[in-house]
Structures are given as C-alpha cells and as structure tokens.
C-alpha atoms as a PDB file:
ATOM      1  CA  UNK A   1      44.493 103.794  90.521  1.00  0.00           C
ATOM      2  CA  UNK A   2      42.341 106.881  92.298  1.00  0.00           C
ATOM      3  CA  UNK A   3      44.883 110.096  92.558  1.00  0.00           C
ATOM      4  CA  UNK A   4      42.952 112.942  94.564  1.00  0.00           C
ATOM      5  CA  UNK A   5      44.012 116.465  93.824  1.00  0.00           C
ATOM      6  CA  UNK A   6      44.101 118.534  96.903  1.00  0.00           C
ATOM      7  CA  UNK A   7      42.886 122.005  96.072  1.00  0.00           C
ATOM      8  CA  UNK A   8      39.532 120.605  93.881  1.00  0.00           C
ATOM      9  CA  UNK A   9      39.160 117.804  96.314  1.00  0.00           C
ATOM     10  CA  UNK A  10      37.911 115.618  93.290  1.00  0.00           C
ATOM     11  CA  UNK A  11      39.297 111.803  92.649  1.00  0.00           C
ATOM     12  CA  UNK A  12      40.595 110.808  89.044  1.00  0.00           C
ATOM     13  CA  UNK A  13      40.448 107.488  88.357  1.00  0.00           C
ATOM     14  CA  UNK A  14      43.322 105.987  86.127  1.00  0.00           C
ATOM     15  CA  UNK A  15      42.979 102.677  84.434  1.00  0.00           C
ATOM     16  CA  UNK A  16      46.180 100.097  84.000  1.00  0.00           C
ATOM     17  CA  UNK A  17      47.021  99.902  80.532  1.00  0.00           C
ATOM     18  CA  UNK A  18      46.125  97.549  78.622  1.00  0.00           C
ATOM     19  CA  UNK A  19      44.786  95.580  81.056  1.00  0.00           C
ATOM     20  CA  UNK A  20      48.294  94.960  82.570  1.00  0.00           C
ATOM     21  CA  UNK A  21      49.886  95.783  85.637  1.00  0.00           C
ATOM     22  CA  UNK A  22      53.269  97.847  86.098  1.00  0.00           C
ATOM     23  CA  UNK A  23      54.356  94.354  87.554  1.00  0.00           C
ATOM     24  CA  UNK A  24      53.489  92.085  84.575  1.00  0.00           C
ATOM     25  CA  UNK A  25      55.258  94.744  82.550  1.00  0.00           C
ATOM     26  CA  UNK A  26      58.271  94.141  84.422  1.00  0.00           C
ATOM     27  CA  UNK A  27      57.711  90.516  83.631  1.00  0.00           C
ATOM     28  CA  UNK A  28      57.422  90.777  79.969  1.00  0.00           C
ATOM     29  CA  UNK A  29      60.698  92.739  79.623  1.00  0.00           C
ATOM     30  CA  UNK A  30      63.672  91.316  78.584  1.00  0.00           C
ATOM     31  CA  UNK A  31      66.697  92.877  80.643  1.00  0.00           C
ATOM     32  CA  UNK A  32      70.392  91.885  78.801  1.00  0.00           C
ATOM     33  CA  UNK A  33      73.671  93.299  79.262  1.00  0.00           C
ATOM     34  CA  UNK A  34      74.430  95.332  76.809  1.00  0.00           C
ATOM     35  CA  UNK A  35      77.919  93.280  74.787  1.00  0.00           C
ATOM     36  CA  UNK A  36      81.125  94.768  76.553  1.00  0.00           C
ATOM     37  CA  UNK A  37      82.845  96.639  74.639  1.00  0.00           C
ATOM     38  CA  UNK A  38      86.681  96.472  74.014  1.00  0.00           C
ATOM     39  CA  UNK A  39      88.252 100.138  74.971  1.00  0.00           C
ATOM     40  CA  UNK A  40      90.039 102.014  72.297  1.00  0.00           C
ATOM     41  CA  UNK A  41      93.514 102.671  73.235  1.00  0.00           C
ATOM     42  CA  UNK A  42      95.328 105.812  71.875  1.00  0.00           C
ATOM     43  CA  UNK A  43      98.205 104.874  69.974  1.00  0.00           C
ATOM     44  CA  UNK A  44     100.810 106.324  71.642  1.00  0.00           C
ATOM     45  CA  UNK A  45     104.560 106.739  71.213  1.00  0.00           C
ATOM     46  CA  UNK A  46     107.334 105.017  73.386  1.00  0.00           C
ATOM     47  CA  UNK A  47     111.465 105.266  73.431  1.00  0.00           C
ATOM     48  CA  UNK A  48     110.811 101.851  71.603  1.00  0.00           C
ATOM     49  CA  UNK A  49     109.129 102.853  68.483  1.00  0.00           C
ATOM     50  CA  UNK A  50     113.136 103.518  66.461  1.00  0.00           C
ATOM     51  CA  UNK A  51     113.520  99.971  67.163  1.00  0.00           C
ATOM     52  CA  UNK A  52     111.948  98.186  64.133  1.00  0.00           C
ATOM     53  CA  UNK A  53     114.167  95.392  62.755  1.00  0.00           C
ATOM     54  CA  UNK A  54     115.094  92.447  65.082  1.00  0.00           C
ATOM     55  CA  UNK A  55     117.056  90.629  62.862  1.00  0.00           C
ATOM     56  CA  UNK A  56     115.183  89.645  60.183  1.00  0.00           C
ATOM     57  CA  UNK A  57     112.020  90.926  61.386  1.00  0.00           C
ATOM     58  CA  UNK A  58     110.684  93.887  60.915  1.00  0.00           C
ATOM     59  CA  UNK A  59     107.873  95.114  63.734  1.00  0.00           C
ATOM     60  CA  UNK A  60     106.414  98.157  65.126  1.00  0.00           C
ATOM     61  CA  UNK A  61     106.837  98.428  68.572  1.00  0.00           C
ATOM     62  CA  UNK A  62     103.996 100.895  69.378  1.00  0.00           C
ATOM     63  CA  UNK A  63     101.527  98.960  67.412  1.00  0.00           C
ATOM     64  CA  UNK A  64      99.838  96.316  69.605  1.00  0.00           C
ATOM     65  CA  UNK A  65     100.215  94.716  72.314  1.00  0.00           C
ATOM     66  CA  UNK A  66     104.042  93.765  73.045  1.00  0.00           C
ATOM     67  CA  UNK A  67     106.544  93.099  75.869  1.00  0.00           C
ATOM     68  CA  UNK A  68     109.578  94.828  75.072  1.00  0.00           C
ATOM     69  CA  UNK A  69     112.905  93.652  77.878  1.00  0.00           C
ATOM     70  CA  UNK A  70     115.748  94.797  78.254  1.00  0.00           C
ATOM     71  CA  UNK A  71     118.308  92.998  79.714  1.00  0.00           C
ATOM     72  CA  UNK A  72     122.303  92.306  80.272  1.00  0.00           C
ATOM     73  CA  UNK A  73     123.037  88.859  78.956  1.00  0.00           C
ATOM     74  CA  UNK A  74     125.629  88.161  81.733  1.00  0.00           C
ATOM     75  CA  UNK A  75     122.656  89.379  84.560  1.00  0.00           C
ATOM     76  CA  UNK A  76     121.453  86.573  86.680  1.00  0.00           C
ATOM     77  CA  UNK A  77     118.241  88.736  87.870  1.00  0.00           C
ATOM     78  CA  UNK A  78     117.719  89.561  83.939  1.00  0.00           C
ATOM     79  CA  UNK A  79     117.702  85.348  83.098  1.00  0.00           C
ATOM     80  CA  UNK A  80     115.692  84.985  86.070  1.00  0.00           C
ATOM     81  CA  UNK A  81     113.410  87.324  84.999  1.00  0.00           C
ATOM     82  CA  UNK A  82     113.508  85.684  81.164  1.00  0.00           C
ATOM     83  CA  UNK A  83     112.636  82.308  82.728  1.00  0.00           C
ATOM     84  CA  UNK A  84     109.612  83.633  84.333  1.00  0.00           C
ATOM     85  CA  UNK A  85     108.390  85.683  81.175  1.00  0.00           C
ATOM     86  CA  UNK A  86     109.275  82.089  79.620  1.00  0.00           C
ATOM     87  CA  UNK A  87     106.807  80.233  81.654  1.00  0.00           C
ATOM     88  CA  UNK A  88     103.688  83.140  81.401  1.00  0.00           C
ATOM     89  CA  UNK A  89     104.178  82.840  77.561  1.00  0.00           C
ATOM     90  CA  UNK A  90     103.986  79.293  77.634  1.00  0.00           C
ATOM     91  CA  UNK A  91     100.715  79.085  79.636  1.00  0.00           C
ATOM     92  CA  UNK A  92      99.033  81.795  78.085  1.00  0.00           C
ATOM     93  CA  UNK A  93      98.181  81.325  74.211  1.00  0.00           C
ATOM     94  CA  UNK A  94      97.098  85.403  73.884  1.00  0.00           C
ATOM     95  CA  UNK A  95     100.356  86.547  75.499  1.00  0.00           C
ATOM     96  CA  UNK A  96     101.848  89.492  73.424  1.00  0.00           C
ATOM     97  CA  UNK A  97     105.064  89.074  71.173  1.00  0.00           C
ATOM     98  CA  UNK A  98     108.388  89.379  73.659  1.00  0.00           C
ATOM     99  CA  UNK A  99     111.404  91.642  72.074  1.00  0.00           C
ATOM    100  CA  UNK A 100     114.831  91.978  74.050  1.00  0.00           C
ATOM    101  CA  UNK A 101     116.504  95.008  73.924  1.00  0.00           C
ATOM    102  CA  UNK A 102     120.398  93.583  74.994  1.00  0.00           C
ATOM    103  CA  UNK A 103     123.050  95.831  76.641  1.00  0.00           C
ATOM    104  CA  UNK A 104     126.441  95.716  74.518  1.00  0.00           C
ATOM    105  CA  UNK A 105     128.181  93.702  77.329  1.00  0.00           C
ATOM    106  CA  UNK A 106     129.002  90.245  77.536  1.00  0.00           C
ATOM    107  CA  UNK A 107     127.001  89.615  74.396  1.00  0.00           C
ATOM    108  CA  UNK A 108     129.220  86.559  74.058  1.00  0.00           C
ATOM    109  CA  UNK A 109     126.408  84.959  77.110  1.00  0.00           C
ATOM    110  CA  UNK A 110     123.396  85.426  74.918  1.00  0.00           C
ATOM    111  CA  UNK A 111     123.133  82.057  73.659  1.00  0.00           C
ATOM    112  CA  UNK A 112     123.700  80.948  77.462  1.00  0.00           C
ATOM    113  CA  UNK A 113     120.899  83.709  78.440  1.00  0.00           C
ATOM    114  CA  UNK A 114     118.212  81.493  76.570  1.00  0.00           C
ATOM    115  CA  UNK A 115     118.997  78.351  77.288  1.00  0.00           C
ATOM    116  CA  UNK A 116     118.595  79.302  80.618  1.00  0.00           C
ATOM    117  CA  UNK A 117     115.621  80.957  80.423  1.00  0.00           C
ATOM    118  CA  UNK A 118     114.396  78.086  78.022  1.00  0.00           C
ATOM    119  CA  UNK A 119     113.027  80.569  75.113  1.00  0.00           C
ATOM    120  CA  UNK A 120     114.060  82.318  72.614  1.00  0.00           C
ATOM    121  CA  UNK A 121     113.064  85.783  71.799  1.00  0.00           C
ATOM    122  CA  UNK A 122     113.680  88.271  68.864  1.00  0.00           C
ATOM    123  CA  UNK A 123     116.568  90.725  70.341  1.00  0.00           C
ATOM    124  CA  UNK A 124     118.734  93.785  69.087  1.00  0.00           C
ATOM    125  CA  UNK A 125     121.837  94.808  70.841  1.00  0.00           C
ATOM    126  CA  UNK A 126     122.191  98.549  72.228  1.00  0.00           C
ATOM    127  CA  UNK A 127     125.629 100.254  72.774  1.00  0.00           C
ATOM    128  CA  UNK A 128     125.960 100.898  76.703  1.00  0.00           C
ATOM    129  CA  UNK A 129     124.951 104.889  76.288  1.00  0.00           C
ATOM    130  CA  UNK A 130     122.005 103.834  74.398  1.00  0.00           C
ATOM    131  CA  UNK A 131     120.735 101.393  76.284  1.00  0.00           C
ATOM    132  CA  UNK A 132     120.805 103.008  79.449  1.00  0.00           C
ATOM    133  CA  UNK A 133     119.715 106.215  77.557  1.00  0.00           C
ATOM    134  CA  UNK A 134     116.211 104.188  76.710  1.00  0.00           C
ATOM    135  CA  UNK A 135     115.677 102.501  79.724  1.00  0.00           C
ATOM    136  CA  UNK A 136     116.274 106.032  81.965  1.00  0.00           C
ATOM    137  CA  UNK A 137     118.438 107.594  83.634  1.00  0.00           C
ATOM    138  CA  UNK A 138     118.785 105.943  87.658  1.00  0.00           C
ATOM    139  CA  UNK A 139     117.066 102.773  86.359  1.00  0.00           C
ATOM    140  CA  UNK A 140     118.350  99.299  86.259  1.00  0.00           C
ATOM    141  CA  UNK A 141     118.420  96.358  85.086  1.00  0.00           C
ATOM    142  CA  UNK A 142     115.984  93.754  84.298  1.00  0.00           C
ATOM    143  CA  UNK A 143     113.576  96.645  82.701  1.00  0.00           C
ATOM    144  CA  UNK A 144     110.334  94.863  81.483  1.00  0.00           C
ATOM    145  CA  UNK A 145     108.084  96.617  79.512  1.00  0.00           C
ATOM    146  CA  UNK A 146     104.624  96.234  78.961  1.00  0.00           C
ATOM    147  CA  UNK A 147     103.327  98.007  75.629  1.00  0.00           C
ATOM    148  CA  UNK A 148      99.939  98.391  74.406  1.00  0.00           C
ATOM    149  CA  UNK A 149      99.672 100.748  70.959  1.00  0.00           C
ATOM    150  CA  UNK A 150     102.708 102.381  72.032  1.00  0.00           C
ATOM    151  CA  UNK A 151     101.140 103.464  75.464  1.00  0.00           C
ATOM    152  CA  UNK A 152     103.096 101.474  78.282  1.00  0.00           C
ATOM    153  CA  UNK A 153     100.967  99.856  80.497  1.00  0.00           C
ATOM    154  CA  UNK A 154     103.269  98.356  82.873  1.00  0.00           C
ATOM    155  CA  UNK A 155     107.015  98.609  83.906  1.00  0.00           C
ATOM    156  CA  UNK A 156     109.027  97.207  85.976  1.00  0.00           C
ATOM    157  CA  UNK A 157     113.097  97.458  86.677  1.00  0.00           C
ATOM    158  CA  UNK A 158     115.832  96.793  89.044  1.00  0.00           C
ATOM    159  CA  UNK A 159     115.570  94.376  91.838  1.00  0.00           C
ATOM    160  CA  UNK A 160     114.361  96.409  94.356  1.00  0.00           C
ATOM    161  CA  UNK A 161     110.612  98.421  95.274  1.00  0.00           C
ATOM    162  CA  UNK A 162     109.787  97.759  91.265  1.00  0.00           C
ATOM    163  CA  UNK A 163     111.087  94.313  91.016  1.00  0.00           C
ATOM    164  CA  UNK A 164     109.700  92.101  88.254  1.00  0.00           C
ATOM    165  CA  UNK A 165     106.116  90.750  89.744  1.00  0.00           C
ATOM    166  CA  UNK A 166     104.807  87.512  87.332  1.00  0.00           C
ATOM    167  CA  UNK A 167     102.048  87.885  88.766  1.00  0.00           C
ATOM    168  CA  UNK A 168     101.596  91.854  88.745  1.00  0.00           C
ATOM    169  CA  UNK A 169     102.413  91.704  85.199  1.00  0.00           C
ATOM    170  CA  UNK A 170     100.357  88.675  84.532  1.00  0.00           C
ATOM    171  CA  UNK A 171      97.272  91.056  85.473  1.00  0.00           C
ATOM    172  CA  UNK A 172      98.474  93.880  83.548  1.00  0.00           C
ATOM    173  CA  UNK A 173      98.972  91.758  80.276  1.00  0.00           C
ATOM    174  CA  UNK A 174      94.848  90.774  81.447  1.00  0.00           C
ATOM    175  CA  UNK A 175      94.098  93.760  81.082  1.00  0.00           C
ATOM    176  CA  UNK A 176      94.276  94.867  77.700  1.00  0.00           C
ATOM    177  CA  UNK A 177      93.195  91.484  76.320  1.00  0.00           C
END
C-alpha cells in the first residue's frame, strides 16, 4: 500500500500485516449473533393483584405471565369468548395460566359457562359494584386481560372496536414468551 502525503510530496510504503490481506482477515473471522436476550419486564401492579385465592389456590396475579377474564356467566359473547381462549390454550403448551374474574349474576350458569366453552378455569366471583369497579368504568363485558409481571400487555372488552381478537391476542401472548 503506497500513501503519498501532499505537502512533502514523498510516498510511504505500508506493508499488509502479517502477510495477510484485509480480505483474508475478513475470511478468518468468525461473525455470530450475539444469543438474544429475553427483556426484563418491570413488575408492575394491576387492579388484579387483591385477587389472590381462587378457591383453593393461592396465586399472584402480577407475577408472571397470566390471562386474567372477566366475564358474566349468563353472557353468550363472554362463553364465546371462553371457547376461543379454550382452543389457544389447548394448542399452545406455553400459554399462561387463565383466571376468571365472574360478575355476581346468574352465577347459577357457571357450570353451563364451561361446558360450553369446554374448559375449566380457576374463578372468583365479584359483587356487581366490584366487578365493574375493576374492569372500568364505560367498559363491558367479555374483558380479557393479558398480564405479564403485573404490567398488562393486552386488553380487550365489549363487543365492539376492542372486541376479543384470537388472533390479536395470540400475538400478544407471543410476545412475552
């Protein structure tokens, strides 16, 4: 390699080092992608977290990964929405835990919610006030939930613009794998 300075108008000769070229170096390098690396989520804290004991089980709702639903046992958009969480659960091995979150009303249709939707999920019942008190005020019903370490990463309710979407959600729940 001959570089030429201007202002002495003298050459200086470089030689390749040891003996190899800046394209053999290239060669002998290994490139490798560096091991992704799974993101640290901030624990957070949801209008879930009170809710601890589902029956006999005891579980932290801001701790993990977790769908949390809420639901009115006698509402045919809430079992239709059960069904479909149903069938995600069933083809996905990794998907989170599922919790139901009940509205006191026709509690008597439970039993009749999960045959229909063909699973059976921990649940707690919520007095009317309470219930709609967690899932927000103007919301409604079927509110899904998805929680990761208490940060909720997807929501949907109602039947309308933020409908349930399997397929939405299925990404979401991707996401934090």
């Amino acid at each position: 390699i001959i570089k030429t300075h201007e202002s002495e108008k003298t050459a200086i000769v470089e030689e390749p080092k040891a003996g190899k070229t800046k394209e053999a170096d290239k060669k002998d390098s290994v490139q490798t992608k560096p091991a992704p690396v799974k993101k640290q989520v901030p624990q957070g804290h949801t209008q879930f977290a009170k809710y601890n004991s589902f029956g006999d089980k005891k579980v932290n709702l801001d701790e993990g990964r977790k769908v949390v639903c809420m639901f009115a046992a006698g509402c045919d958009h809430c079992r239709a929405t059960a069904k479909e969480i149903c069938g995600l659960a069933k083809a996905d091995p990794s998907f989170p835990d599922v919790y139901i979150l009940f509205m006191d009303e026709e509690t008597f249709l439970i039993n009749d919610f999960f045959k229909e939707a063909q699973c059976t999920y921990p649940y707690k019942i919520l007095d009317i006030p309470e219930f709609w008190s967690v899932l927000g005020t103007g919301k409604s019903t079927p509110g899904v939930f998805h929680l990761n370490n208490g940060n909720i990463v997807k929501w949907y309710e109602g039947i309308n613009d933020n409908k349930f979407d399997p397929k939405g959600f299925k990404k979401a729940l991707d996401s934090t794998k």
